[in-house]
PDB file of N, CA and C in Angstrom:
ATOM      1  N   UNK A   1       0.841  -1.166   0.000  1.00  0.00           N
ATOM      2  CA  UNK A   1       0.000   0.000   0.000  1.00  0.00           C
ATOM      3  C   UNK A   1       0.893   1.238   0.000  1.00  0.00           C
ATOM      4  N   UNK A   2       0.937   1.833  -1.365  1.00  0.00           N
ATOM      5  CA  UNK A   2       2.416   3.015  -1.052  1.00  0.00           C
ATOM      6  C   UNK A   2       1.067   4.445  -1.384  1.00  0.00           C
ATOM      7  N   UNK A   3       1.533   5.423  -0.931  1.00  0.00           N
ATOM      8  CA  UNK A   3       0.716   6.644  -1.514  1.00  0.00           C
ATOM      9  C   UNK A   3       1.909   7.713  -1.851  1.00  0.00           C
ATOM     10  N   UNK A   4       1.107   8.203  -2.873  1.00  0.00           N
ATOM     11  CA  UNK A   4       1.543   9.115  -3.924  1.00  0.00           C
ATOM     12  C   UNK A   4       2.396  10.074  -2.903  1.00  0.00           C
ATOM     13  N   UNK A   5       1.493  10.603  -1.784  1.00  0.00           N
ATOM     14  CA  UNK A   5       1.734  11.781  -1.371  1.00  0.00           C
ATOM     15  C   UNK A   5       2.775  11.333  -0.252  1.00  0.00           C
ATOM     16  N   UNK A   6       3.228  10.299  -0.005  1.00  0.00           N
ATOM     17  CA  UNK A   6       4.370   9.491   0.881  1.00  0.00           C
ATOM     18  C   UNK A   6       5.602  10.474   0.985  1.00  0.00           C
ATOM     19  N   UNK A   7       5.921  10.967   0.203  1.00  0.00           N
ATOM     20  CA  UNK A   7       7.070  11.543   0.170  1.00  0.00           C
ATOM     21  C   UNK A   7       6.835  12.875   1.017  1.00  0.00           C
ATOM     22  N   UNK A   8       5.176  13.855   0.768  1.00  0.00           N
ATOM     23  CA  UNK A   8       4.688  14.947   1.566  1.00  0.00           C
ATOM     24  C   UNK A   8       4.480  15.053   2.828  1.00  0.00           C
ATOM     25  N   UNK A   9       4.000  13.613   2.981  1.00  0.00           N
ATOM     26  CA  UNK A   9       4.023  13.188   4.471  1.00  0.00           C
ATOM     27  C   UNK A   9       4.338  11.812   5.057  1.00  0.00           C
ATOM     28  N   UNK A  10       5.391  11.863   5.503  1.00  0.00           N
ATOM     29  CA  UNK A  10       6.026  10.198   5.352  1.00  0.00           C
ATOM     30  C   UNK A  10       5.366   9.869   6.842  1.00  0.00           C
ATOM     31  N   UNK A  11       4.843  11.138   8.083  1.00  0.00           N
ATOM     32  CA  UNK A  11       4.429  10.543   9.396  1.00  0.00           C
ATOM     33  C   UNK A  11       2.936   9.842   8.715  1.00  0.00           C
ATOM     34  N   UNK A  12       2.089  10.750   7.901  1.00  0.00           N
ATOM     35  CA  UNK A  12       1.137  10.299   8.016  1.00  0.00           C
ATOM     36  C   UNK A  12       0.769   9.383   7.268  1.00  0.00           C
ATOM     37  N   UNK A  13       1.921   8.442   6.521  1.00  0.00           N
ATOM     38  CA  UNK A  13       2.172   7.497   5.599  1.00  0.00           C
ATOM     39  C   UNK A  13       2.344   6.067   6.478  1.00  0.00           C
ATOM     40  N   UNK A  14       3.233   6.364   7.759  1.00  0.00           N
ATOM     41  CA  UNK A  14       3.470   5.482   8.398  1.00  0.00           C
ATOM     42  C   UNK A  14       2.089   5.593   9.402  1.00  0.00           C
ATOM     43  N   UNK A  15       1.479   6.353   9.404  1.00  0.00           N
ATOM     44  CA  UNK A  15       0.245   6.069  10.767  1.00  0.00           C
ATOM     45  C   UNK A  15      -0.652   5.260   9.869  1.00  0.00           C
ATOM     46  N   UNK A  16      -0.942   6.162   8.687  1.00  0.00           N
ATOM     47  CA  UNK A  16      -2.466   4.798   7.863  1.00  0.00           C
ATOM     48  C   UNK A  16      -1.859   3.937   7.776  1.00  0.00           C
ATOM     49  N   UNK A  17      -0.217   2.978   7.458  1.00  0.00           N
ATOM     50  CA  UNK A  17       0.505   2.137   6.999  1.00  0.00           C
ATOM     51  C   UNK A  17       0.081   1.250   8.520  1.00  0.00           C
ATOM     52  N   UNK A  18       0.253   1.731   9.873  1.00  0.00           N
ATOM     53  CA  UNK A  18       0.498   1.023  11.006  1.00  0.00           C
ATOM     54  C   UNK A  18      -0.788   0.459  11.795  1.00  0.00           C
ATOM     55  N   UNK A  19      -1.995   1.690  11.314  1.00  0.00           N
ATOM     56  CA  UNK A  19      -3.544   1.532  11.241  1.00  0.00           C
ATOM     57  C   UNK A  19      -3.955   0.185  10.670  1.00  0.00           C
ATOM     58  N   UNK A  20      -3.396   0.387   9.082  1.00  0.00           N
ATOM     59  CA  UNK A  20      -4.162  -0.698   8.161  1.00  0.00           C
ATOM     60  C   UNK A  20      -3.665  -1.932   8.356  1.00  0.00           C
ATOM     61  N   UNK A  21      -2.268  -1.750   8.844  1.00  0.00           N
ATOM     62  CA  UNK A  21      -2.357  -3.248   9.451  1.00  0.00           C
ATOM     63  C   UNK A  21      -1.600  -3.584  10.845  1.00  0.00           C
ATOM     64  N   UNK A  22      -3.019  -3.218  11.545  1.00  0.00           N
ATOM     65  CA  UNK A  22      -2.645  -3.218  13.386  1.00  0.00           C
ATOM     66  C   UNK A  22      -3.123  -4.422  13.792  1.00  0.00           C
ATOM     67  N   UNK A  23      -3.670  -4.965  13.218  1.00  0.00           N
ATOM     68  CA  UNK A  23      -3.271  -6.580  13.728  1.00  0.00           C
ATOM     69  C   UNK A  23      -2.312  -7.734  13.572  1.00  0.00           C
ATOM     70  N   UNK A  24      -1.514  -7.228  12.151  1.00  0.00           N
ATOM     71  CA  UNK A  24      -0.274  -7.861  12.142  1.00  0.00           C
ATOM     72  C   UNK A  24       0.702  -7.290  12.926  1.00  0.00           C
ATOM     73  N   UNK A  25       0.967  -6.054  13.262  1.00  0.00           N
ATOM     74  CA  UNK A  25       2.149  -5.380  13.828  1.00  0.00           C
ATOM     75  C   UNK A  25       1.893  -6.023  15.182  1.00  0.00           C
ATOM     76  N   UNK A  26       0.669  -6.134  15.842  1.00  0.00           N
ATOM     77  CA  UNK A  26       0.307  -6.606  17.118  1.00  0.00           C
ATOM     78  C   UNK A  26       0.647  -8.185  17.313  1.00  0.00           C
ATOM     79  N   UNK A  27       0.372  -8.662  16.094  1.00  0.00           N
ATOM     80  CA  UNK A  27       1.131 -10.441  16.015  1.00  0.00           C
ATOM     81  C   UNK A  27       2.110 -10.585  15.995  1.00  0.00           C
ATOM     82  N   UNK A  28       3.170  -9.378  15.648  1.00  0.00           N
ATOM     83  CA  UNK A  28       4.461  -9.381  15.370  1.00  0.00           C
ATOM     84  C   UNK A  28       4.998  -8.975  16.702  1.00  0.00           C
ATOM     85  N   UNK A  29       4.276  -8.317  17.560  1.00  0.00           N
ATOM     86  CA  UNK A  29       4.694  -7.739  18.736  1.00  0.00           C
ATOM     87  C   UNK A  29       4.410  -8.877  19.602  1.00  0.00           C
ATOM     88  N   UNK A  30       3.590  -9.629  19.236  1.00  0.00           N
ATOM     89  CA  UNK A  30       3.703 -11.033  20.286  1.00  0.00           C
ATOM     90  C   UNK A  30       4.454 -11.324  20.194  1.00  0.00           C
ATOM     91  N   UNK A  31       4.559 -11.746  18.962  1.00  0.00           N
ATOM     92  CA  UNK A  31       5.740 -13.031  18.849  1.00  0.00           C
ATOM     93  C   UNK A  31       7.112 -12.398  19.092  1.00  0.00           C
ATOM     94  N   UNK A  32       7.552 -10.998  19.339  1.00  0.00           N
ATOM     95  CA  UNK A  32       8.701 -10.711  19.903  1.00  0.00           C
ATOM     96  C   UNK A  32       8.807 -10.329  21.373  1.00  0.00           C
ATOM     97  N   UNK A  33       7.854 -10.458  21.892  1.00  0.00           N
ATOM     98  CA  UNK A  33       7.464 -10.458  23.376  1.00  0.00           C
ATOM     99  C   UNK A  33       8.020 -12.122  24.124  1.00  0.00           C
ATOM    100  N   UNK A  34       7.560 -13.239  23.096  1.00  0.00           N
ATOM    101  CA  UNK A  34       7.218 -14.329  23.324  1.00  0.00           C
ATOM    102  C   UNK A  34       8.865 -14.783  23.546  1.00  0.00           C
ATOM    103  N   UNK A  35       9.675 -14.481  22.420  1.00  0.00           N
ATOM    104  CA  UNK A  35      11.115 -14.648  21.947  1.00  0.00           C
ATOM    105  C   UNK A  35      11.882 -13.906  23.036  1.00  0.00           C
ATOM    106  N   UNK A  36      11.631 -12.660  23.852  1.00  0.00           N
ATOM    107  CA  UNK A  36      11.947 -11.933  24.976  1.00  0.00           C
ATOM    108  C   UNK A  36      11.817 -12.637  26.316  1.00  0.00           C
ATOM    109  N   UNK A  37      10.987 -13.507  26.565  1.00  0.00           N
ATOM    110  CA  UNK A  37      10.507 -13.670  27.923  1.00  0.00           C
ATOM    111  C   UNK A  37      10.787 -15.933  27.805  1.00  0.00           C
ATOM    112  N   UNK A  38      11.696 -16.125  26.960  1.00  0.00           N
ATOM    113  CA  UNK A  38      12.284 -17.116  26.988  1.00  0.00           C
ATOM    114  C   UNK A  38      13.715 -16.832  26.494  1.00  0.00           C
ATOM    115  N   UNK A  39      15.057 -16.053  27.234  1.00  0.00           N
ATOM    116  CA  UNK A  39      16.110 -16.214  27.143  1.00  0.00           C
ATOM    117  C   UNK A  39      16.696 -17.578  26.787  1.00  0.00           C
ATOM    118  N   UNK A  40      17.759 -17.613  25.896  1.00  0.00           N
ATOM    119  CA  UNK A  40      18.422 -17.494  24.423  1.00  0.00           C
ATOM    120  C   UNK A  40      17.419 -17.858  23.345  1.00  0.00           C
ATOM    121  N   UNK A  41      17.741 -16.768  22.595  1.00  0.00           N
ATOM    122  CA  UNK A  41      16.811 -16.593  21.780  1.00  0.00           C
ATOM    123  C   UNK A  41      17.804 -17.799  20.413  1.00  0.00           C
ATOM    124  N   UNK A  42      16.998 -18.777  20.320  1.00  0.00           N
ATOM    125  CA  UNK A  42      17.962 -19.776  19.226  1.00  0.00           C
ATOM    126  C   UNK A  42      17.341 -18.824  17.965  1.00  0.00           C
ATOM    127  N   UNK A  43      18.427 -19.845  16.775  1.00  0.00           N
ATOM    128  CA  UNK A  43      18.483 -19.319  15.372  1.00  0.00           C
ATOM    129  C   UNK A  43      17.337 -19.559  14.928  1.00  0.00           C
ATOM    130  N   UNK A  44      16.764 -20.679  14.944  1.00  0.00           N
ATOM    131  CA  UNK A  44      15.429 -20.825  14.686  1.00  0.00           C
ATOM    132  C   UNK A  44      14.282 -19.676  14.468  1.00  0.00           C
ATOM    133  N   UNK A  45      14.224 -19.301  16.114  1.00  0.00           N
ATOM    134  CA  UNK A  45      13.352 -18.521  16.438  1.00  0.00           C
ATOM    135  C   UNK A  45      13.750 -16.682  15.839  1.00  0.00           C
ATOM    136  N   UNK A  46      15.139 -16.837  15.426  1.00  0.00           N
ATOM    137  CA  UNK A  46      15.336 -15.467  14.786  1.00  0.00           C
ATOM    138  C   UNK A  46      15.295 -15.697  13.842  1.00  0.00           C
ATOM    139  N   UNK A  47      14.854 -16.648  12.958  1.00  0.00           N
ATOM    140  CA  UNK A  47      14.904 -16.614  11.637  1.00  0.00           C
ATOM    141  C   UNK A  47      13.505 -16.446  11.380  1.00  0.00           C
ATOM    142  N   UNK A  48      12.454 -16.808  12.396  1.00  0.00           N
ATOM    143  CA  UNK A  48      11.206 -16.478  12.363  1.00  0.00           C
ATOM    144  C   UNK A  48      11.178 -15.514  12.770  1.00  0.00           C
ATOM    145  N   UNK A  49      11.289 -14.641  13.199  1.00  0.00           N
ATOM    146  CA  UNK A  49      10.998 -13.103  13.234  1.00  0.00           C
ATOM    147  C   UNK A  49      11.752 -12.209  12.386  1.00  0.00           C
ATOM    148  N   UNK A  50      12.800 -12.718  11.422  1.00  0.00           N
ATOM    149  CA  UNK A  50      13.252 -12.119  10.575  1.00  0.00           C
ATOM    150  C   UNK A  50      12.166 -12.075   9.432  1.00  0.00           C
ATOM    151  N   UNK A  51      11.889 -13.155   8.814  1.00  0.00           N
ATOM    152  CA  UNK A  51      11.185 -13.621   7.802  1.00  0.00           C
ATOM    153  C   UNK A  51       9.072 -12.541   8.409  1.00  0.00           C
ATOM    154  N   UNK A  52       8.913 -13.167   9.818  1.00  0.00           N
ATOM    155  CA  UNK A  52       7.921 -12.306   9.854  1.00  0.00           C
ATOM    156  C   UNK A  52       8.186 -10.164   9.405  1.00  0.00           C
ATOM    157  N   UNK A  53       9.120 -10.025   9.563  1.00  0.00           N
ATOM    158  CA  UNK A  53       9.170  -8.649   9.973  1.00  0.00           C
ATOM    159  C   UNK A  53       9.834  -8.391   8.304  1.00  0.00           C
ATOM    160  N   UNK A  54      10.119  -8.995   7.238  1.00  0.00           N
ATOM    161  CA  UNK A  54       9.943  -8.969   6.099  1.00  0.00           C
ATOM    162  C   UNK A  54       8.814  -8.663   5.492  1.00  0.00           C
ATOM    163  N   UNK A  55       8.156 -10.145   5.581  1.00  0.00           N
ATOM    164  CA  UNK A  55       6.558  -9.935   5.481  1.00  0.00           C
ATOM    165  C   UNK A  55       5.466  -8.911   5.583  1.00  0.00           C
ATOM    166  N   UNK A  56       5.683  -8.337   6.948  1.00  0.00           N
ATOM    167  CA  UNK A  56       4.964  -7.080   7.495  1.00  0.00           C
ATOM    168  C   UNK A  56       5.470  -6.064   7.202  1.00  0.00           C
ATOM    169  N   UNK A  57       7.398  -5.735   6.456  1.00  0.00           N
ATOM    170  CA  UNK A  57       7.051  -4.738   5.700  1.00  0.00           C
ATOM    171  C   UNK A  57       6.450  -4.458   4.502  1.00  0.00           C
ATOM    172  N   UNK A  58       6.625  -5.911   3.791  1.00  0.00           N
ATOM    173  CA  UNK A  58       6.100  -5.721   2.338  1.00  0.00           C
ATOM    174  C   UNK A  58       4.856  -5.426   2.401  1.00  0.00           C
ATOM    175  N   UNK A  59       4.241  -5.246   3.181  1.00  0.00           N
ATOM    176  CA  UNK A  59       2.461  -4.893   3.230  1.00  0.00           C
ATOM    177  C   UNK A  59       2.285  -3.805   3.102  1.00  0.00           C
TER     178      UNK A  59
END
């Protein structure tokens, strides 16, 4: 979802951007909550939040 006027206002690009999809950013914020509150974080589990936080920018 890019808008034209992105460049005029890049805050208010990132607020509809964080709006339109506040239930993924909120899934994404679990799952790095989840990865936080079980010290060492294995490769595994950073390769899943790499790959998520890809994902959720391409949106």
């Amino acid at each position: 979802m890019r808008r034209k006027g992105g460049k005029d206002d890049p805050l208010g690009a990132v607020t509809e951007w964080a709006t339109y999809n506040a239930a993924s950013v909120a899934q994404f914020r679990n799952m790095i909550a989840r990865a936080q509150a079980r010290p060492p974080v294995g490769a595994a589990m950073l390769a899943q939040i790499a790959s998520q936080a890809r994902n959720l920018l391409e949106r």
